[in-house]
Protein backbone atom coordinates (compact mmCIF):
# COMPACT_ATOMS: atom_id res chain seq x y z
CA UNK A 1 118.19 65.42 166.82
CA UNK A 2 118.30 62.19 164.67
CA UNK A 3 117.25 63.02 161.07
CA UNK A 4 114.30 60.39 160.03
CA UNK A 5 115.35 57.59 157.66
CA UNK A 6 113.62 57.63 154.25
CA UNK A 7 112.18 54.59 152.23
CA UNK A 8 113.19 56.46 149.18
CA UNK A 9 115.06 58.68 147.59
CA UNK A 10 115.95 61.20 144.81
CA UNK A 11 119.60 60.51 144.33
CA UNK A 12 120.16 57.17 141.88
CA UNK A 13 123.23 55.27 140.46
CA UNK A 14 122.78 53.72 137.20
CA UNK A 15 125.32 51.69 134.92
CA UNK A 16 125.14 52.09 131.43
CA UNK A 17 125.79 48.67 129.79
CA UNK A 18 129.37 48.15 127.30
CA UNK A 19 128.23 44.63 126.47
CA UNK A 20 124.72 42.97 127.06
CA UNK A 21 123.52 39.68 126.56
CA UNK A 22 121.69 36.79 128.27
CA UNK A 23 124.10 35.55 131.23
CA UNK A 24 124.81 31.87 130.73
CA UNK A 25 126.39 31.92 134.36
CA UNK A 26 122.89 33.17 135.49
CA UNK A 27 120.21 31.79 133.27
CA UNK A 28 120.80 28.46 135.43
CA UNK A 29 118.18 29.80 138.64
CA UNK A 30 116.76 33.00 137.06
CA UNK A 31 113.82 31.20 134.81
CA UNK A 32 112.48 35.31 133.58
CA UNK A 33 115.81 34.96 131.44
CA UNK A 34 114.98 34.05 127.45
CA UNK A 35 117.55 34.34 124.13
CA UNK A 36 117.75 37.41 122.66
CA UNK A 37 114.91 38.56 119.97
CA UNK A 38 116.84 41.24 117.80
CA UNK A 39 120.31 40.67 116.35
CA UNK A 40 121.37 43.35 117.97
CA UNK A 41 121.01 43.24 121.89
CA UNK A 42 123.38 45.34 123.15
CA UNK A 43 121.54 48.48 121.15
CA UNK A 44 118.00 47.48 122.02
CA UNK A 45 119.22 47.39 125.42
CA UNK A 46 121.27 50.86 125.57
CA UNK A 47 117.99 52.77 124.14
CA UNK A 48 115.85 51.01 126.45
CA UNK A 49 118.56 52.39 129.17
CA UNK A 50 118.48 55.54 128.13
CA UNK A 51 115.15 56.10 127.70
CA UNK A 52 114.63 55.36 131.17
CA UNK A 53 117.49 57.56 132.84
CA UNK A 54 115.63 60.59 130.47
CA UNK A 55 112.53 60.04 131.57
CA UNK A 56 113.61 59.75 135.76
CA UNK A 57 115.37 62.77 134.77
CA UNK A 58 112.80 64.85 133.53
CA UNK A 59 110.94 63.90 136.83
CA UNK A 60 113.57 65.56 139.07
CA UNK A 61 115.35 62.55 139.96
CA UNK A 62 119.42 63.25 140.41
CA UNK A 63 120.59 60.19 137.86
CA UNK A 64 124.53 59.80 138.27
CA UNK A 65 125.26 57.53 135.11
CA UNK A 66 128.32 55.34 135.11
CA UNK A 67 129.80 53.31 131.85
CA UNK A 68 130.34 49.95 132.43
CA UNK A 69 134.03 49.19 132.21
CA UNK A 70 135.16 48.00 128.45
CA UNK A 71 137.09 45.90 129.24
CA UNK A 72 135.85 43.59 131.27
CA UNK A 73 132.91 41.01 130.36
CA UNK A 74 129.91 41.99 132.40
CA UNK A 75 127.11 41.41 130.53
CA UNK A 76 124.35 42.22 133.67
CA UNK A 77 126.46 45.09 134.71
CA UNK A 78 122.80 47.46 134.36
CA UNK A 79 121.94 46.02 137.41
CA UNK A 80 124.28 47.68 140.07
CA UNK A 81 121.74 47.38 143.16
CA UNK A 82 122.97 43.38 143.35
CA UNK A 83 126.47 44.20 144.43
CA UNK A 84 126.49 47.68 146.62
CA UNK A 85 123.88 49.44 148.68
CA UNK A 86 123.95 52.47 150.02
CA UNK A 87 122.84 53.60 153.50
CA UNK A 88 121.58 56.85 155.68
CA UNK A 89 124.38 56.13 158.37
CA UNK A 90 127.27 56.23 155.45
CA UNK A 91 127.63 53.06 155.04
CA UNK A 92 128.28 50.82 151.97
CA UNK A 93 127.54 47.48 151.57
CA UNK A 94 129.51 44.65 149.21
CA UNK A 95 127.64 41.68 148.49
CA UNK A 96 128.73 38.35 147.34
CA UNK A 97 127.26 37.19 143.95
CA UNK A 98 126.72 34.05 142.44
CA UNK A 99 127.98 34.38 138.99
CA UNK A 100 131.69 34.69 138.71
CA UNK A 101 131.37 37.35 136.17
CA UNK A 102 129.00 39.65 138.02
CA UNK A 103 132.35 39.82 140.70
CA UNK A 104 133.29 41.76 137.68
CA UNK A 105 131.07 44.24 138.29
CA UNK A 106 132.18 45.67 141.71
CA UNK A 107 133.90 48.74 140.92
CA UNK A 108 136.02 51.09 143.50
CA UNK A 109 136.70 53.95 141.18
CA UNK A 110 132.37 53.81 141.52
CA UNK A 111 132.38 54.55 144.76
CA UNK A 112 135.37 56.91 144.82
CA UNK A 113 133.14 59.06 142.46
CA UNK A 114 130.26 59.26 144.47
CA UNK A 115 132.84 60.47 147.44
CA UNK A 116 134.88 62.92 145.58
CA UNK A 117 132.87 63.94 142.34
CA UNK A 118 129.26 63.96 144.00
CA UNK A 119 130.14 64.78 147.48
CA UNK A 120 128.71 62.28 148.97
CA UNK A 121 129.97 60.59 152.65
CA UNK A 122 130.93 57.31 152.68
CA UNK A 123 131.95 56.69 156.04
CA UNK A 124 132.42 52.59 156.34
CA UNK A 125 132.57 49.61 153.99
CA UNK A 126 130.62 46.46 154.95
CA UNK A 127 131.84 43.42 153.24
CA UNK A 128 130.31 40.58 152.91
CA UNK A 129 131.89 39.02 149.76
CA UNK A 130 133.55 36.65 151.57
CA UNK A 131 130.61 34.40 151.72
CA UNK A 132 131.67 33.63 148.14
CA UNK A 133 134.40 31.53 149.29
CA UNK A 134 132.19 29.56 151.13
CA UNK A 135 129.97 29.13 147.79
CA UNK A 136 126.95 30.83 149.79
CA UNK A 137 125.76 34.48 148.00
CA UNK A 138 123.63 37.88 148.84
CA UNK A 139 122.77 39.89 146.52
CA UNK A 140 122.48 43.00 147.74
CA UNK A 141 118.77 44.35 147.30
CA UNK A 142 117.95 42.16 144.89
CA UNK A 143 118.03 39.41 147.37
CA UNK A 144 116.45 41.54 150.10
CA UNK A 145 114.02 44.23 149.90
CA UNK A 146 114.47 46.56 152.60
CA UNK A 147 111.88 48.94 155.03
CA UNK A 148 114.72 51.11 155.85
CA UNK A 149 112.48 53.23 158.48
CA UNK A 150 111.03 50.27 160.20
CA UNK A 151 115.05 48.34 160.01
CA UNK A 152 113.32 45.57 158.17
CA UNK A 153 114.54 43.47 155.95
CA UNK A 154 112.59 41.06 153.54
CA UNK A 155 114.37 37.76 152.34
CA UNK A 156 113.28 34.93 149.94
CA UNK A 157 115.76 31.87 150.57
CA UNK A 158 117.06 30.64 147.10
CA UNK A 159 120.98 29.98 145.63
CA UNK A 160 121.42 33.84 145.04
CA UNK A 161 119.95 34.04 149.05
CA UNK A 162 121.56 32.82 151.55
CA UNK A 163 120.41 32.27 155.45
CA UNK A 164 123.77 32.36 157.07
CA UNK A 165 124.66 35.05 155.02
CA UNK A 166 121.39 37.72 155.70
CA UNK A 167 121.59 36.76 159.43
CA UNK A 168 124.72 38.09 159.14
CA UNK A 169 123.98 41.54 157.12
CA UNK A 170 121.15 41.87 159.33
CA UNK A 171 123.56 41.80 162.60
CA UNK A 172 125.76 44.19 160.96
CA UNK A 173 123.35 46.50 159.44
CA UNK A 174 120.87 46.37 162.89
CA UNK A 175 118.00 45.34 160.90
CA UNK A 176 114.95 42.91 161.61
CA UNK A 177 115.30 39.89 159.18
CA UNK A 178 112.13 38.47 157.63
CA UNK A 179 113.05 35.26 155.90
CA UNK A 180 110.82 33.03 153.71
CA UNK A 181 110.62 30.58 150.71
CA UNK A 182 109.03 32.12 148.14
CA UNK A 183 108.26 29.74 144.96
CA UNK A 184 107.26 29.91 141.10
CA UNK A 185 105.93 27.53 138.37
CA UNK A 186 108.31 26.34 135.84
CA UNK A 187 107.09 23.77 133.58
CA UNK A 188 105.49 21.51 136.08
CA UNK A 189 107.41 22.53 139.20
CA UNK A 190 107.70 24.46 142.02
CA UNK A 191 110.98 26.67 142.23
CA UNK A 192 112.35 29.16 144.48
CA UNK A 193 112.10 32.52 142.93
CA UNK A 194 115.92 33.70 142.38
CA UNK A 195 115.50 36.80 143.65
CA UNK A 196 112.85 38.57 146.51
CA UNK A 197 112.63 41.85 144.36
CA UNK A 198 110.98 40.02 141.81
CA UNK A 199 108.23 39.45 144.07
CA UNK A 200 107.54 41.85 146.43
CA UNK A 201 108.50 45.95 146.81
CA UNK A 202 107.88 48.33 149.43
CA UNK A 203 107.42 51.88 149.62
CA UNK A 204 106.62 54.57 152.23
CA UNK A 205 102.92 53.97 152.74
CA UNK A 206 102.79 50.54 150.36
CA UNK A 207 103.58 46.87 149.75
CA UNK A 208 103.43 45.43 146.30
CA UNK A 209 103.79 41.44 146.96
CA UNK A 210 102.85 38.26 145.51
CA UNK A 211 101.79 36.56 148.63
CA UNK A 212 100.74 33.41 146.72
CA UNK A 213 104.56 32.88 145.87
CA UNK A 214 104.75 32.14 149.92
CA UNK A 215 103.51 28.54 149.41
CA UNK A 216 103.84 27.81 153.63
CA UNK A 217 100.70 28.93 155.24
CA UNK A 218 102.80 30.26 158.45
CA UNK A 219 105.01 31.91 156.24
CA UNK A 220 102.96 33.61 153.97
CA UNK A 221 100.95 34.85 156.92
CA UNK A 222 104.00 36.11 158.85
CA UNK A 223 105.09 37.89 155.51
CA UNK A 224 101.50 39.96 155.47
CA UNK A 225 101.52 40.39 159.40
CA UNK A 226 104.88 41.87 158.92
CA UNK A 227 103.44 44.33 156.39
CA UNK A 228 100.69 45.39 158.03
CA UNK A 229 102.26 45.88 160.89
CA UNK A 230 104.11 48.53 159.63
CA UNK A 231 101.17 50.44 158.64
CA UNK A 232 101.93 49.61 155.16
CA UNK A 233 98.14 49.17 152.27
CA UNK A 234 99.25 45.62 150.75
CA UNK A 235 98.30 45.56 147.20
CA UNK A 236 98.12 41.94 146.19
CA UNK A 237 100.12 40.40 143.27
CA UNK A 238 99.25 37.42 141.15
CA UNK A 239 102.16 34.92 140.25
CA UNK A 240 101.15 35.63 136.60
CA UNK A 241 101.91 39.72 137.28
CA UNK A 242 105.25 39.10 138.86
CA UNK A 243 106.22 37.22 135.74
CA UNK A 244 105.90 40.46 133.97
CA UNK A 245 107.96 41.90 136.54
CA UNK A 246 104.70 43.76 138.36
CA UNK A 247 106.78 43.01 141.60
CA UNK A 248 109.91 44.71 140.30
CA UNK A 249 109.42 48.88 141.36
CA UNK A 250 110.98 51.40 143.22
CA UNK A 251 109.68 54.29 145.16
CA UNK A 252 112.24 57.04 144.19
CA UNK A 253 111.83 60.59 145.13
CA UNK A 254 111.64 63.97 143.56
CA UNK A 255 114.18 67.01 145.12
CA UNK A 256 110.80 67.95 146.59
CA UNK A 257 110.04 64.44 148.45
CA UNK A 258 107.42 63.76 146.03
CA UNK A 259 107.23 59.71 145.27
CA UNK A 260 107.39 58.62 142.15
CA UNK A 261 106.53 54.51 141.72
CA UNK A 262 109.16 53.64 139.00
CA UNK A 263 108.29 50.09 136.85
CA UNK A 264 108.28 48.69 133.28
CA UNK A 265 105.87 49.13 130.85
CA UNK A 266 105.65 45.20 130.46
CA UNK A 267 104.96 45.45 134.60
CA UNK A 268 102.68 48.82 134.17
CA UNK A 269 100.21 47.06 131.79
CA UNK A 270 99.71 43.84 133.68
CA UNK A 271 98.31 45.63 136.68
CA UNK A 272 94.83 46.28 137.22
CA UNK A 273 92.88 49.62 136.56
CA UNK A 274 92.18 49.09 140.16
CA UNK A 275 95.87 48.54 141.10
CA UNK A 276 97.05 51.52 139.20
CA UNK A 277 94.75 53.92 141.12
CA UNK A 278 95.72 52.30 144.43
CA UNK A 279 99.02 52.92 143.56
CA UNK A 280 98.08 56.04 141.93
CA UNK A 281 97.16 57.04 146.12
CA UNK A 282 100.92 56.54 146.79
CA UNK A 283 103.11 58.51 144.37
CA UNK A 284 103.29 58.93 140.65
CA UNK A 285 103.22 56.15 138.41
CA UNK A 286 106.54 56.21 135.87
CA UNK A 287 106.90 53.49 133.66
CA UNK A 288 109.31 52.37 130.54
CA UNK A 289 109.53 50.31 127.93
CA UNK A 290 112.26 47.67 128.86
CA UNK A 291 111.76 44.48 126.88
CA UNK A 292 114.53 43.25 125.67
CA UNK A 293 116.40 44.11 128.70
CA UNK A 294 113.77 41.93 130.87
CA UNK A 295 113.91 39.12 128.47
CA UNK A 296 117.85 38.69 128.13
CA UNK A 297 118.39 40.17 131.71
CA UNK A 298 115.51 38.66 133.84
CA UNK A 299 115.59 41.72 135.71
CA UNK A 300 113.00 45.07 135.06
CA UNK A 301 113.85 48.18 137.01
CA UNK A 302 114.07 48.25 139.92
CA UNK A 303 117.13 45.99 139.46
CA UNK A 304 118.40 49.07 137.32
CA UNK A 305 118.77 51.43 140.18
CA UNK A 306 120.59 51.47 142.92
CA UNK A 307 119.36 54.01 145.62
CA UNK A 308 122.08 56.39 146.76
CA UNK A 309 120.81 56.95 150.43
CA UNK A 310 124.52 58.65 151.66
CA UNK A 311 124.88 61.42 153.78
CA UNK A 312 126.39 64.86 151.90
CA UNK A 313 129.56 65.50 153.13
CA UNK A 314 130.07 68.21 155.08
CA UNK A 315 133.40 69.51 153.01
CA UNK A 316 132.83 71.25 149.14
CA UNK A 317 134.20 69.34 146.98
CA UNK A 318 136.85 71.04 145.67
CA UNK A 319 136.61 72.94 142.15
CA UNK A 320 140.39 72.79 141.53
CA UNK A 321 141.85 71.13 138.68
């Protein structure tokens, strides 16, 4: 008997930042990155960090906590769930990034540990960074947001998103592709959102989107018809709420199965009342403080997490030294 695929769950990899600052290879398409307020980033941004992984901890959640490598300069390195995913079937995707020094980022010895010191099954690798010879980029679940028991996945077209490139993780991966343009106001224009978790999230019995983002009528509707179908209760973003990163949760799970709806302060307080107790319905409402590492970063936190969603392997792991 197949075992049902979860949206979420409790197992989480998180990567504690050596260096932190706003990416100048980034700040090009992500327009949520500012300069730094304090003198000292990199310590705003570490208690920030840790304040987080405490309070996911004292909720149940399993938080494996890596340290970014020292010697390498990777200054968005908190924000794993760009370059790997991890899947029910064992598999592990590698996704081609835009910034040269996010390549940095992809670690082996990361996944090794999950395989040998957490006893997790990793049973295939699916590459994709090959794309990044061909200057086109995916990046990871930060450029798709996934309904991983309905095989859908959600995709906003913009330089960090590319078409050829999701067709082909969706062949590979056997999921249903949903792409759109999705669009915000900078100044006086419209520009493609960098990436679709800042606008839209999906857990087990919810959608958080900012359907005004979809400026194409047939899009926008196909994005909601999509939703629905799933038997998923919309709850409606403004463009001004995903610019405090309202669009940027995860539904993580307790050991029990509980959900727990996991956003920033910053994103917490620029719901509604009326928002909160929808989402309220759905799981339990954790939020953080995370300011500076929105403003350098231009990424809340759900880009912090990256969802573990392995099989355990069958085999102990061994207790010899």
């Amino acid at each position: 008997m197949t075992t049902p695929i979860a949206q979420s769950t409790h197992h989480i990899l998180m990567v504690r930042p050596s260096t932190f600052r706003k990416n100048e290879e980034t700040a090009g398409n992500n327009h949520y990155q500012k300069d730094a307020e304090v003198e000292d980033v990199l310590e705003a941004a570490l208690l920030e960090f840790d304040t987080l992984v405490a309070k996911l901890v004292d909720h149940g959640v399993n938080v494996m906590v890596v340290e970014a490598a020292h010697d390498e300069d990777t200054p968005d390195a908190l924000f794993p769930n760009n370059w790997v995913s991890f899947h029910a079937d064992g598999r592990v995707g590698l996704y081609p990034m835009f910034a040269p020094n996010r390549r940095l980022e992809r670690r082996e010895d990361i996944l090794q540990d999950l395989e040998h010191g957490h006893g997790f099954e990793l049973k295939e690798i699916a590459d994709f960074t090959e794309f990044e010879t061909h200057d086109a980029f995916l990046e990871g679940t930060g450029s798709m947001v996934l309904n991983r028991p309905k095989k859908r996945a959600y995709a906003a077209k913009s330089v960090r998103t590319d078409r050829e490139a999701f067709i082909a993780w969706c062949d590979t991966m056997d999921m249903e592709g949903i792409l759109f343009e999705a669009m915000q106001t900078v100044g006086d224009q419209r520009m493609p959102i960098y990436h679709t978790n800042v606008m839209m999230a999906i857990g087990t019995q919810w959608a958080a989107v900012c359907l005004d983002a979809v400026d194409h009528p047939e899009e926008r509707e196909l994005l909601a018809q999509s939703l629905q179908e799933d038997g998923l209760h919309i709850v409606p973003l403004t463009e001004d709420q995903i610019n405090q990163f309202a669009g940027n949760m995860l539904e993580v799970a307790t050991p029990e199965g509980d959900p727990l709806i996991v956003m920033s302060s910053r994103a917490y307080h620029a719901l509604t009342e009326d928002q909160r107790t929808t989402l309220e319905t759905f799981g339990t409402l954790v939020h953080s403080d995370l300011h500076h590492i929105e403003t350098c970063g231009g990424g809340s936190a759900r880009c912090m997490m990256a969802e573990v969603h392995l099989p355990k392997s069958p085999t102990p792991i061994s207790q010899d030294a």
